[in-house]
N, C-alpha and C. Protein backbone atom coordinates (compact mmCIF):
# COMPACT_ATOMS: atom_id res chain seq x y z
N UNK A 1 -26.50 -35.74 4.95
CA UNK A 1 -26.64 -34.79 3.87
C UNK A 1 -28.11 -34.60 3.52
N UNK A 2 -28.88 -35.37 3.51
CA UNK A 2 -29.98 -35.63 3.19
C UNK A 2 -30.72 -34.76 4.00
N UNK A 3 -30.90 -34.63 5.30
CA UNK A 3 -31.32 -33.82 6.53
C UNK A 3 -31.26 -32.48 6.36
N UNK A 4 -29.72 -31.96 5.29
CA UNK A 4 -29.64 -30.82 5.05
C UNK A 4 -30.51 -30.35 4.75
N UNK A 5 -30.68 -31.01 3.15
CA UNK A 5 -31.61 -30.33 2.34
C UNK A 5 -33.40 -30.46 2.79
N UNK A 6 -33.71 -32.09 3.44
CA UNK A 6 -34.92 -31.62 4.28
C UNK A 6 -35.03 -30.54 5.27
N UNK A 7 -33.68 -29.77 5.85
CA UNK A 7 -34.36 -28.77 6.63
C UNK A 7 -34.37 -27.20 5.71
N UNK A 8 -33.96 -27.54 4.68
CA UNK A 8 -34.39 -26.18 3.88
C UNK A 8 -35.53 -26.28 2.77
N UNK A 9 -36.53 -27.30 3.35
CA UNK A 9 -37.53 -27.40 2.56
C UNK A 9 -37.77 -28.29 1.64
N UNK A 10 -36.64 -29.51 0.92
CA UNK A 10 -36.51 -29.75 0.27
C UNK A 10 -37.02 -31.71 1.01
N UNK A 11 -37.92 -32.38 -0.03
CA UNK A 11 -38.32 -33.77 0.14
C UNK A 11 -36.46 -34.03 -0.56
N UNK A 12 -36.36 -35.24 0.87
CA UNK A 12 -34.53 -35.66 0.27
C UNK A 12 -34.84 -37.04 0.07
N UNK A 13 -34.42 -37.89 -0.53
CA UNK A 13 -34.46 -39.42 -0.81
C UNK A 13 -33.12 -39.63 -1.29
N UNK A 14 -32.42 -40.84 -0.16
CA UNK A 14 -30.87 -40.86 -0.43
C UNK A 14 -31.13 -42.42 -1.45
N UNK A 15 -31.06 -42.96 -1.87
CA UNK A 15 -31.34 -44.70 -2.26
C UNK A 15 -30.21 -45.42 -1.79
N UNK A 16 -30.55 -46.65 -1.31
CA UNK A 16 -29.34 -47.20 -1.09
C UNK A 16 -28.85 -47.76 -2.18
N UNK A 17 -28.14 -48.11 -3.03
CA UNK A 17 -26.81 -48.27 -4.08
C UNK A 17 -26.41 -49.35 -3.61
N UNK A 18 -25.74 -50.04 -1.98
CA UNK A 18 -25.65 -50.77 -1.52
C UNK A 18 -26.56 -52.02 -1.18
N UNK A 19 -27.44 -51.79 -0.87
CA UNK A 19 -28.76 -52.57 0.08
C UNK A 19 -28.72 -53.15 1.23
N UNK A 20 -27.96 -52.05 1.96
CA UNK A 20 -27.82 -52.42 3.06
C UNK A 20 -26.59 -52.40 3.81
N UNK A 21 -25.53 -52.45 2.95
CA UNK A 21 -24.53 -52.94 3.35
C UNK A 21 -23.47 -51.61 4.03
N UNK A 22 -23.04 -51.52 5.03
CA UNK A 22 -22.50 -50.94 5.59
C UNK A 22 -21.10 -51.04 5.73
N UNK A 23 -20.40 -49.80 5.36
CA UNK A 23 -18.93 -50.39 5.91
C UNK A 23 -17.80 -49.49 6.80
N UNK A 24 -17.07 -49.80 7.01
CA UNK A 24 -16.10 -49.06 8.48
C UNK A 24 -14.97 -48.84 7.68
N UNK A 25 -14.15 -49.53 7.31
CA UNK A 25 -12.83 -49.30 6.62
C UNK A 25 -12.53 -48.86 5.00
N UNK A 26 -12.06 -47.94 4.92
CA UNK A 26 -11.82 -47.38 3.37
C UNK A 26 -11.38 -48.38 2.89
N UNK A 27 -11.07 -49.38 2.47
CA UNK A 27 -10.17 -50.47 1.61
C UNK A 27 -11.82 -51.18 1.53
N UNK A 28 -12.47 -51.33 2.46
CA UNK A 28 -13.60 -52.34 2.23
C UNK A 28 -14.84 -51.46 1.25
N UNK A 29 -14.62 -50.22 1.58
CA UNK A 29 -15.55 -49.23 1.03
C UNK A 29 -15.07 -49.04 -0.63
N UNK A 30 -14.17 -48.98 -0.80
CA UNK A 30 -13.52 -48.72 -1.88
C UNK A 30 -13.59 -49.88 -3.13
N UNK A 31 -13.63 -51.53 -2.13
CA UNK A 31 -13.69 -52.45 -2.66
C UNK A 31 -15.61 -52.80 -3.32
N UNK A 32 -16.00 -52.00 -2.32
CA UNK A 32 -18.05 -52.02 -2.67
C UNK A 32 -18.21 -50.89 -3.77
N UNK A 33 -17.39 -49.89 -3.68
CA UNK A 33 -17.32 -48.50 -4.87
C UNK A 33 -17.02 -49.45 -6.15
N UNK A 34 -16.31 -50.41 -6.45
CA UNK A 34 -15.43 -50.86 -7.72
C UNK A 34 -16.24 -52.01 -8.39
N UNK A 35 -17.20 -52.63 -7.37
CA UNK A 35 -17.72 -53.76 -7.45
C UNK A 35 -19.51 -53.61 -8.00
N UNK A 36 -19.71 -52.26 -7.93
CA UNK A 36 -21.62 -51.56 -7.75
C UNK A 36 -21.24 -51.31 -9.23
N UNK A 37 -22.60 -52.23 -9.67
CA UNK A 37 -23.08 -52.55 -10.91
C UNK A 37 -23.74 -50.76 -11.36
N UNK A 38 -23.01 -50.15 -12.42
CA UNK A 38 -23.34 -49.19 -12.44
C UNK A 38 -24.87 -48.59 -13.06
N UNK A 39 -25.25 -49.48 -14.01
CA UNK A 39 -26.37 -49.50 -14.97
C UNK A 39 -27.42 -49.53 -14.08
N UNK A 40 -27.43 -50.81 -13.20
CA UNK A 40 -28.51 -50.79 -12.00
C UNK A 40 -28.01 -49.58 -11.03
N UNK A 41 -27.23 -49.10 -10.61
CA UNK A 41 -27.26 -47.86 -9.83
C UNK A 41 -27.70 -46.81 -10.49
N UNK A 42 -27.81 -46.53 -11.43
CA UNK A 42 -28.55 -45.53 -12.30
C UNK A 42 -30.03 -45.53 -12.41
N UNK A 43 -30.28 -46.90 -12.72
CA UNK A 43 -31.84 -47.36 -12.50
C UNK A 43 -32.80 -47.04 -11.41
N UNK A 44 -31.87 -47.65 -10.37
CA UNK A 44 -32.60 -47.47 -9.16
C UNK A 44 -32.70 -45.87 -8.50
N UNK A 45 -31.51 -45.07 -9.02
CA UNK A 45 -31.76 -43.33 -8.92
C UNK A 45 -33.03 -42.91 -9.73
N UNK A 46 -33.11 -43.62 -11.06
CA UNK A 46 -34.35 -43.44 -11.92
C UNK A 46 -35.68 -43.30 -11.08
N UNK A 47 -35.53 -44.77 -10.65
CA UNK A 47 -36.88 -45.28 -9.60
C UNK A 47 -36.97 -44.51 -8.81
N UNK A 48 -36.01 -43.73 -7.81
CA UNK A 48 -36.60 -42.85 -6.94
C UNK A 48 -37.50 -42.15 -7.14
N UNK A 49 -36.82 -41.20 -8.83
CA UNK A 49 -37.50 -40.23 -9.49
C UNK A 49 -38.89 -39.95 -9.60
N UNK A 50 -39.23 -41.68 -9.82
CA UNK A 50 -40.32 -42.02 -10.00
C UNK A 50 -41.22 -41.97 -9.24
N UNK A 51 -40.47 -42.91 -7.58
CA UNK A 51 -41.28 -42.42 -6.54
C UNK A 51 -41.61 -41.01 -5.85
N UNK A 52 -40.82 -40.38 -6.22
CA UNK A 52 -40.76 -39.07 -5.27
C UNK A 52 -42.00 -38.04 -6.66
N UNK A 53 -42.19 -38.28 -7.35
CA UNK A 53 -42.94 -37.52 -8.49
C UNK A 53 -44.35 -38.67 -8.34
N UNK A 54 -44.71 -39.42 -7.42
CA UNK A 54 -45.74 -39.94 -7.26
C UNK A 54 -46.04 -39.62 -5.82
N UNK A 55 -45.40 -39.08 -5.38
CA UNK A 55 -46.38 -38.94 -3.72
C UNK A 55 -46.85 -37.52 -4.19
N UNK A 56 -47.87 -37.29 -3.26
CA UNK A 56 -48.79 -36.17 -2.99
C UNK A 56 -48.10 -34.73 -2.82
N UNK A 57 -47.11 -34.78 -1.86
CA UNK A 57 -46.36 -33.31 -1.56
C UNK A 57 -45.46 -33.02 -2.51
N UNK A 58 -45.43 -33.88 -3.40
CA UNK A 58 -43.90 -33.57 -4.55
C UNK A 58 -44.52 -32.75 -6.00
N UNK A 59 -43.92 -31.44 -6.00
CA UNK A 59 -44.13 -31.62 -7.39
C UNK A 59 -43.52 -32.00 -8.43
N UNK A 60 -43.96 -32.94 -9.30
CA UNK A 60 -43.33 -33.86 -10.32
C UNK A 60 -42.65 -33.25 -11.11
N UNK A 61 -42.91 -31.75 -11.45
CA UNK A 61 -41.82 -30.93 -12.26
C UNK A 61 -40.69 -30.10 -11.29
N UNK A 62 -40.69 -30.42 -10.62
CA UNK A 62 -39.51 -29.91 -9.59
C UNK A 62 -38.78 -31.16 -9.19
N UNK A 63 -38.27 -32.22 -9.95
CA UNK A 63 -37.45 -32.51 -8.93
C UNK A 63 -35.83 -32.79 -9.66
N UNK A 64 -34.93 -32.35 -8.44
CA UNK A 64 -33.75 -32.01 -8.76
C UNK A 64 -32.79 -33.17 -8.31
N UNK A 65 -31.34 -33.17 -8.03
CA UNK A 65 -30.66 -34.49 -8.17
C UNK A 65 -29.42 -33.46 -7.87
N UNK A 66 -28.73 -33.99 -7.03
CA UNK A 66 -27.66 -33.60 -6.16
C UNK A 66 -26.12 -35.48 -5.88
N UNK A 67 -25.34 -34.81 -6.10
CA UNK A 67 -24.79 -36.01 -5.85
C UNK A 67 -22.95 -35.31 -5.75
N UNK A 68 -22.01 -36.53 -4.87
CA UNK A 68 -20.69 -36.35 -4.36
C UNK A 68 -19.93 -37.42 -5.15
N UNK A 69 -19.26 -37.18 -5.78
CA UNK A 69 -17.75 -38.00 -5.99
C UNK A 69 -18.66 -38.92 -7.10
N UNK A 70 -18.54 -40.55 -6.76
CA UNK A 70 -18.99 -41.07 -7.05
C UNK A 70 -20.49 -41.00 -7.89
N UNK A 71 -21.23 -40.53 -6.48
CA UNK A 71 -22.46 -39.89 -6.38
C UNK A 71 -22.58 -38.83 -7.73
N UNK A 72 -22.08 -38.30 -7.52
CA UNK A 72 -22.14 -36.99 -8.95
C UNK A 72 -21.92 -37.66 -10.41
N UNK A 73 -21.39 -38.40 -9.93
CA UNK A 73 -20.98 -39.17 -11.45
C UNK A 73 -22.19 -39.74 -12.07
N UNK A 74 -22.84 -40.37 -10.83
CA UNK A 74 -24.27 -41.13 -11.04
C UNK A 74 -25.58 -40.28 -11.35
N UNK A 75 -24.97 -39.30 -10.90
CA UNK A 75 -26.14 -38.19 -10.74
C UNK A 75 -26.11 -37.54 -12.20
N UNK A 76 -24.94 -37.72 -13.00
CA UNK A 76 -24.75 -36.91 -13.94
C UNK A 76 -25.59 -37.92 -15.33
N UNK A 77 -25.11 -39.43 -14.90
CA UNK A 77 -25.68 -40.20 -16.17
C UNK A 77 -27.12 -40.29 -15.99
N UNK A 78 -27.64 -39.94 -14.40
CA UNK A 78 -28.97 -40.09 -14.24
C UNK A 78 -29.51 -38.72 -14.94
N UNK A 79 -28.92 -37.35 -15.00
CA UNK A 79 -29.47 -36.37 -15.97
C UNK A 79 -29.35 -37.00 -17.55
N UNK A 80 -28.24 -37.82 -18.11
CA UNK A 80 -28.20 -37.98 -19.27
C UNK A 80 -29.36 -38.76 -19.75
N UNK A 81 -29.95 -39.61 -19.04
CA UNK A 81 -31.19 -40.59 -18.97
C UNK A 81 -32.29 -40.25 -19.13
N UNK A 82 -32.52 -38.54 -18.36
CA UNK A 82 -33.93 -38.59 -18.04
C UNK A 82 -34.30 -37.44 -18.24
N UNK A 83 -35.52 -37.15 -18.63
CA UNK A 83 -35.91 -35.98 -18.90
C UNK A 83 -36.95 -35.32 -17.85
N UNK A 84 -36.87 -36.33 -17.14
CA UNK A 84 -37.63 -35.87 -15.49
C UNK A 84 -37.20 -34.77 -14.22
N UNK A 85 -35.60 -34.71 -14.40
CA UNK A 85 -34.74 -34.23 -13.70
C UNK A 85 -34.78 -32.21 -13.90
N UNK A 86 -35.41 -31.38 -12.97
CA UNK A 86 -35.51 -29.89 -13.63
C UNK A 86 -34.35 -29.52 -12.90
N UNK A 87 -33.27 -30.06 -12.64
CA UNK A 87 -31.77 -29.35 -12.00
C UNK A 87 -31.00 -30.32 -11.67
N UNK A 88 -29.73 -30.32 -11.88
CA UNK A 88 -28.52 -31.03 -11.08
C UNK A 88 -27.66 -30.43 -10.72
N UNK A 89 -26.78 -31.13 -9.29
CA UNK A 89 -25.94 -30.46 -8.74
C UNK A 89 -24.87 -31.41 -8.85
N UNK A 90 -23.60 -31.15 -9.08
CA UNK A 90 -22.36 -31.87 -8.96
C UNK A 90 -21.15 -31.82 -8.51
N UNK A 91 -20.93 -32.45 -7.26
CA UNK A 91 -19.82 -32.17 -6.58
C UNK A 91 -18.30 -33.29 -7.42
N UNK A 92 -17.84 -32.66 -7.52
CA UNK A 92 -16.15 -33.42 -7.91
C UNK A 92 -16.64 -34.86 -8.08
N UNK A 93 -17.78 -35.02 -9.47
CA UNK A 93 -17.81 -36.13 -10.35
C UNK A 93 -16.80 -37.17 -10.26
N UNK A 94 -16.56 -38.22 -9.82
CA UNK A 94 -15.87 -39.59 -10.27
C UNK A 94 -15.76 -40.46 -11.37
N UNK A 95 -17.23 -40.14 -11.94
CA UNK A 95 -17.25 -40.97 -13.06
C UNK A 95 -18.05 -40.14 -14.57
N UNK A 96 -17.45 -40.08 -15.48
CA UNK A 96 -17.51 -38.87 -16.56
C UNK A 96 -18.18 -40.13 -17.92
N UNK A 97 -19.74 -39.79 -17.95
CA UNK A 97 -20.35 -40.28 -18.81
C UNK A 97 -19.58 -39.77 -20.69
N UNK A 98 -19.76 -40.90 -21.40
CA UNK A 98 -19.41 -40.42 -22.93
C UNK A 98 -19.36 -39.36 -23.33
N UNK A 99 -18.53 -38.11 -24.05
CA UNK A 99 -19.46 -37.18 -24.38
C UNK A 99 -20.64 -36.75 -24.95
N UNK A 100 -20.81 -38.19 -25.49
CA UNK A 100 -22.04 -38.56 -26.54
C UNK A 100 -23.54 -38.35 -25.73
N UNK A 101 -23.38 -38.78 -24.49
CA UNK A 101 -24.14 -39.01 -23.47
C UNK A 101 -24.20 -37.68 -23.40
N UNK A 102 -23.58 -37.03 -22.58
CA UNK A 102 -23.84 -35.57 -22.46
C UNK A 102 -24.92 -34.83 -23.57
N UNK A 103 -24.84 -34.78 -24.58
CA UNK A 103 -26.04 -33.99 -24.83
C UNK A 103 -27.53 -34.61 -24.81
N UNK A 104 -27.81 -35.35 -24.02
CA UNK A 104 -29.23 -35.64 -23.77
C UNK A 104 -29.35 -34.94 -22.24
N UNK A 105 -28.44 -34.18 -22.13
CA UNK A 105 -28.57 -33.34 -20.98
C UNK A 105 -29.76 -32.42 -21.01
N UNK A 106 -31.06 -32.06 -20.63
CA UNK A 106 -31.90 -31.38 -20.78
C UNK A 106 -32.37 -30.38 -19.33
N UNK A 107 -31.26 -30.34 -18.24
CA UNK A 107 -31.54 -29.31 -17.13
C UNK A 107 -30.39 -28.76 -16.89
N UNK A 108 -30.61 -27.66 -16.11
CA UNK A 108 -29.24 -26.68 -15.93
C UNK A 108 -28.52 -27.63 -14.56
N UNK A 109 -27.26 -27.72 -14.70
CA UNK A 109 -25.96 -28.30 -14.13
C UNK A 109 -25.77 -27.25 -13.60
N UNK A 110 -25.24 -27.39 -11.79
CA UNK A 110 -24.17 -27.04 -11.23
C UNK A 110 -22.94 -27.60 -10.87
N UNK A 111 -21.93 -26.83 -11.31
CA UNK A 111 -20.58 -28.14 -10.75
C UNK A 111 -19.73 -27.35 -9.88
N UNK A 112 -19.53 -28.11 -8.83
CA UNK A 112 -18.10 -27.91 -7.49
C UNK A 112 -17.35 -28.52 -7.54
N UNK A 113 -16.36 -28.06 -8.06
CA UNK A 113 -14.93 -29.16 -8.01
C UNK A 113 -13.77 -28.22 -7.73
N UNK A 114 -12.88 -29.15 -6.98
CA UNK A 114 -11.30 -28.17 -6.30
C UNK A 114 -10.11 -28.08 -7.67
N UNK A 115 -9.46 -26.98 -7.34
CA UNK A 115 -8.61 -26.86 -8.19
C UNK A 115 -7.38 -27.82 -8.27
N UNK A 116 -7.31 -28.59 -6.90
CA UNK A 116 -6.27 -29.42 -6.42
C UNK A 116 -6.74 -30.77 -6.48
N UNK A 117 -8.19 -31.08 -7.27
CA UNK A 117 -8.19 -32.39 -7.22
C UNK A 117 -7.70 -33.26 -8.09
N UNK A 118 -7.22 -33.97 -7.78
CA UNK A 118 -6.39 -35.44 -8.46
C UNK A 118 -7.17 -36.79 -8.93
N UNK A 119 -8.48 -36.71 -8.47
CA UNK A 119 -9.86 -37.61 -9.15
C UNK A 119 -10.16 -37.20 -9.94
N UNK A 120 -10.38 -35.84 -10.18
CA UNK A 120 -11.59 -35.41 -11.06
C UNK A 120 -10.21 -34.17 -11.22
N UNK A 121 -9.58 -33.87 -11.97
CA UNK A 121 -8.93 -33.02 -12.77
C UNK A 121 -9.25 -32.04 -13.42
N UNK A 122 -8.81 -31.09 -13.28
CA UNK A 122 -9.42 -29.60 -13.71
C UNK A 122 -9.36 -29.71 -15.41
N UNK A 123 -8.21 -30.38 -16.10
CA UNK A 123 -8.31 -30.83 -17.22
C UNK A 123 -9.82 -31.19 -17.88
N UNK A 124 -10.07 -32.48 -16.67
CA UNK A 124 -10.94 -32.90 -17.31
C UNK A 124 -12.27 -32.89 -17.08
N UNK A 125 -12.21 -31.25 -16.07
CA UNK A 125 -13.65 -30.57 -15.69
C UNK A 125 -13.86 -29.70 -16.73
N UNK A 126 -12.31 -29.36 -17.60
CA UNK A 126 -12.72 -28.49 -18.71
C UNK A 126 -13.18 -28.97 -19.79
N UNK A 127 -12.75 -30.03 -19.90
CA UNK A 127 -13.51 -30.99 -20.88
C UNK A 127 -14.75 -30.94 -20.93
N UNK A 128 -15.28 -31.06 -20.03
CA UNK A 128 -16.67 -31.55 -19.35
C UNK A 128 -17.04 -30.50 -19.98
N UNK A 129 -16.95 -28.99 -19.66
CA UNK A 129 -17.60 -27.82 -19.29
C UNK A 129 -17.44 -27.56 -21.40
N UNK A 130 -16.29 -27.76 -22.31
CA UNK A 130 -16.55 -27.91 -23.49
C UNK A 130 -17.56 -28.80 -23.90
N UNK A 131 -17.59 -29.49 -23.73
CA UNK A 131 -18.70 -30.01 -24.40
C UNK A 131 -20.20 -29.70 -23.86
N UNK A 132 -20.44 -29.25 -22.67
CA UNK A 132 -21.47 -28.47 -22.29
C UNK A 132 -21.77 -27.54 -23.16
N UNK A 133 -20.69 -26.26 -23.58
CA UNK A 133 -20.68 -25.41 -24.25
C UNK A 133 -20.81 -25.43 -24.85
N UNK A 134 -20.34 -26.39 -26.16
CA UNK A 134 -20.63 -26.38 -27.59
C UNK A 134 -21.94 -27.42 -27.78
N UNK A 135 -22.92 -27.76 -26.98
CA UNK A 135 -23.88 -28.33 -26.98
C UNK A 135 -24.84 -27.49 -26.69
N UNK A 136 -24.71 -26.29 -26.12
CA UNK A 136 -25.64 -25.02 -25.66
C UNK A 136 -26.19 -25.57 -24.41
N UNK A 137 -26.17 -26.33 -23.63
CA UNK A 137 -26.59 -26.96 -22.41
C UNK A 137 -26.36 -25.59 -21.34
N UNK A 138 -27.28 -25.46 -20.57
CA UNK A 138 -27.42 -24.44 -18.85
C UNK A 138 -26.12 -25.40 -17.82
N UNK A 139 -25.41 -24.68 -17.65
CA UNK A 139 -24.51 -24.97 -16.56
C UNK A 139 -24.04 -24.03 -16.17
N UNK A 140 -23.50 -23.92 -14.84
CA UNK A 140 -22.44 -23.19 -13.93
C UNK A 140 -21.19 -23.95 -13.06
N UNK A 141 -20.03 -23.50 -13.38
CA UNK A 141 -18.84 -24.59 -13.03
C UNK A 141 -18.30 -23.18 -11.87
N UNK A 142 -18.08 -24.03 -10.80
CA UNK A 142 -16.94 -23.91 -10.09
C UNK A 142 -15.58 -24.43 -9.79
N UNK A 143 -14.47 -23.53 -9.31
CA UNK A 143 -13.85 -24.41 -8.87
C UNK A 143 -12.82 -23.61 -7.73
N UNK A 144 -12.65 -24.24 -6.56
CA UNK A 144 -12.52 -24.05 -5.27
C UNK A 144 -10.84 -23.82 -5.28
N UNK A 145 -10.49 -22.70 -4.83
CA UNK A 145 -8.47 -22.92 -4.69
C UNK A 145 -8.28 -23.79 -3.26
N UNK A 146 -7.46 -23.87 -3.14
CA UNK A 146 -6.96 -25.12 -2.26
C UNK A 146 -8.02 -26.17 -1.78
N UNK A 147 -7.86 -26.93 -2.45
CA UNK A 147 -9.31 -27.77 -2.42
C UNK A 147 -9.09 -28.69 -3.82
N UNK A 148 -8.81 -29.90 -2.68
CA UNK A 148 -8.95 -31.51 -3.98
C UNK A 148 -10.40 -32.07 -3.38
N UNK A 149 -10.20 -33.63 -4.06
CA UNK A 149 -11.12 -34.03 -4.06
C UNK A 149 -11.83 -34.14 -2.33
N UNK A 150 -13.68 -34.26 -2.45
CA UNK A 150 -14.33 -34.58 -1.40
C UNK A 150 -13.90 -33.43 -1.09
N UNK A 151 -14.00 -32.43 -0.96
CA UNK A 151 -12.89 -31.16 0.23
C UNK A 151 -14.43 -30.45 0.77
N UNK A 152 -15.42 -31.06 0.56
CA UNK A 152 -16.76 -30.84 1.44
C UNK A 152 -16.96 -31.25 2.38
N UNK A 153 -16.51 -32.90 2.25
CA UNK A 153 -16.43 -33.94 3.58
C UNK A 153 -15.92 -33.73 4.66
N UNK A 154 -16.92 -33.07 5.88
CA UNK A 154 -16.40 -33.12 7.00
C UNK A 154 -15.61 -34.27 7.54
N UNK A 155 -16.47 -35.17 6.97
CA UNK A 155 -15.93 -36.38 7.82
C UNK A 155 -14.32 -36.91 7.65
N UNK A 156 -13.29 -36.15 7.03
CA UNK A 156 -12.04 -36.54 6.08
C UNK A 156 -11.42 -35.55 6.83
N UNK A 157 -11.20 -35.23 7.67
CA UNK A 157 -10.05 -33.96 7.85
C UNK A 157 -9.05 -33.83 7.04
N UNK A 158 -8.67 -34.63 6.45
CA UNK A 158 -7.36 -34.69 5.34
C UNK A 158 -7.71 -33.58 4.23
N UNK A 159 -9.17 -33.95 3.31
CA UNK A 159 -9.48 -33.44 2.60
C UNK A 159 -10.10 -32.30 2.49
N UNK A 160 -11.06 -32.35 3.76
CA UNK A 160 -12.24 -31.52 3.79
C UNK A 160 -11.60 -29.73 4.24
N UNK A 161 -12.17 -28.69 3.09
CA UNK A 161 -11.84 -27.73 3.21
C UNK A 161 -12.89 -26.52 3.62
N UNK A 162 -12.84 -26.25 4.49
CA UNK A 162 -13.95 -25.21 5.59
C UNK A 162 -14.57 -24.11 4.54
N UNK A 163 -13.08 -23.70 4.15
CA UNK A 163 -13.97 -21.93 3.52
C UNK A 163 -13.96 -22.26 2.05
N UNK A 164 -13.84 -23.32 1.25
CA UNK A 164 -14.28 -23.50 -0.23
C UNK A 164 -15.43 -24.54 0.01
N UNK A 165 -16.01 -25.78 1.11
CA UNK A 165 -16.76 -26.04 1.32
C UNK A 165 -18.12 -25.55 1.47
N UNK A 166 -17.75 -24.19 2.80
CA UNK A 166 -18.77 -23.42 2.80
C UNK A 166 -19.75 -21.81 1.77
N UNK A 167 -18.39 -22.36 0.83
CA UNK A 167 -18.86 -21.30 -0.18
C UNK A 167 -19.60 -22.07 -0.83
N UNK A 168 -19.77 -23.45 -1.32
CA UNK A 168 -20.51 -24.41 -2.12
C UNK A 168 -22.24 -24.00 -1.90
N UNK A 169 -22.32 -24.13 -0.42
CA UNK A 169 -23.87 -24.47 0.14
C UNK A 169 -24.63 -23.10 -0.67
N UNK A 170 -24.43 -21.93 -0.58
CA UNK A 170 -25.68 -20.99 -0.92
C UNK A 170 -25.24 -21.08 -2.18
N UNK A 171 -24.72 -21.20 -3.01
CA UNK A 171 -24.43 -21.73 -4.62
C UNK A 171 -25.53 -22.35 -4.50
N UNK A 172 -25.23 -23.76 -4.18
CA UNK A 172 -26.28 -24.98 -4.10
C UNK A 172 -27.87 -24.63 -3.80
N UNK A 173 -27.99 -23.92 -2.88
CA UNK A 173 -29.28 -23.51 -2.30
C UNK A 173 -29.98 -22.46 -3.26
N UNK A 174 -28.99 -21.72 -3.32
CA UNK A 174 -29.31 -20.67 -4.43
C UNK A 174 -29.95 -21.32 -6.05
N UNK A 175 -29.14 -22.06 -6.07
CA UNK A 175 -29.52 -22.89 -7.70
C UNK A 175 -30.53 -23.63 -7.75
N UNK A 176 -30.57 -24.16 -7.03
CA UNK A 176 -31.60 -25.08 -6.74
C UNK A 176 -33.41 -24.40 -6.34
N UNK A 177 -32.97 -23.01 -5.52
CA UNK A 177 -34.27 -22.74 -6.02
C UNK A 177 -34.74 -21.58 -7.02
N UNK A 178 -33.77 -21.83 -7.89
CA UNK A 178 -33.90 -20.67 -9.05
C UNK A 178 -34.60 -21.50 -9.99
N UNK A 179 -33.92 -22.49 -9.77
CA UNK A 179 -34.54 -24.00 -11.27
C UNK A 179 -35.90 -24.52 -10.62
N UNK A 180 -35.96 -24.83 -9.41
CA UNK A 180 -36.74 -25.91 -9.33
C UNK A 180 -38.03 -25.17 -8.14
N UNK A 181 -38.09 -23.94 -7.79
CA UNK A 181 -38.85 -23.04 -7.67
C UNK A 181 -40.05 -22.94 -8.73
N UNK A 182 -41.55 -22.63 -7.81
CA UNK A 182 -42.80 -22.32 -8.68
C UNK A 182 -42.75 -21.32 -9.64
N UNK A 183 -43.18 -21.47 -11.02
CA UNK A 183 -42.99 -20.63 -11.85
C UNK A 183 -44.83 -20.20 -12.02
């Protein structure tokens, strides 16, 4: 994923969350998802921030934050955290910060989520998207018809859905350099 966005221009920094640790079987993966200290996974997304707004080619007011499932979830408390972040992108969130949290939201949100997902519930994407609203927060919500959760993931044939997947990317591309583009 990361490759993507370096070939459309974009400095990508994935962090490892893990440190290292690699795994093959969903039950073992699932068991490292349940077990990752979330506070320090937030931190260490922080730290990227940090690094990538200290090298030379970055500009420090451009940088944006993209994240999947899990990932989005992290990506979302890492916008609630920081005021460093000039865009986020969010694919079918896993994990739904306080609403309280939410308004220290200070960049425009994109969200992709399926109408059929059973993780992340359209219920409780509307939720989400209320309290965006009545906070005056920049967002744009999607949501994909036939299409549950992950339905981006090639790698899932179960899940992964071709033509609501591929409608995501120029959304994404598009947003990303509307926000985080030279002004």
């Amino acid at each position: 994923m990361s490759r993507s966005f370096a070939k459309k221009g974009y400095v990508a920094l994935a962090p490892d969350l893990y440190h290292g640790k690699i795994v093959k079987e969903h039950d073992e993966a699932a068991r490292l998802k349940t077990s990752l200290d979330l506070e320090r996974a937030v931190q260490e997304i922080l730290d990227g921030v940090g690094y990538l707004k200290n090298l030379p080619f970055v500009d420090p007011g451009r940088i944006g934050i993209v994240g999947f499932c899990m990932g989005g979830g992290l990506a979302l408390l890492s916008i609630c955290r920081s005021r460093e972040i000039a865009a986020g992108v969010i694919y079918f969130h896993s994990l739904f910060p306080d609403p309280g949290d939410l308004v220290n939201i200070n960049c425009p949100i994109l969200g992709h989520f399926g109408e059929d997902d059973t993780v992340t519930p359209k219920s409780e994407v509307e939720a989400f998207e209320q309290v965006l609203k009545e906070n005056n927060k920049s967002y744009e919500i999607y949501f994909y018809k036939n299409a549950g959760h992950a339905f981006v993931n090639e790698m899932h044939a179960d899940t992964y859905r071709k033509e609501a997947a591929e409608a995501t990317w120029p959304r994404t591309f598009d947003f990303l350099k509307k926000h985080l583009q030279r002004t």
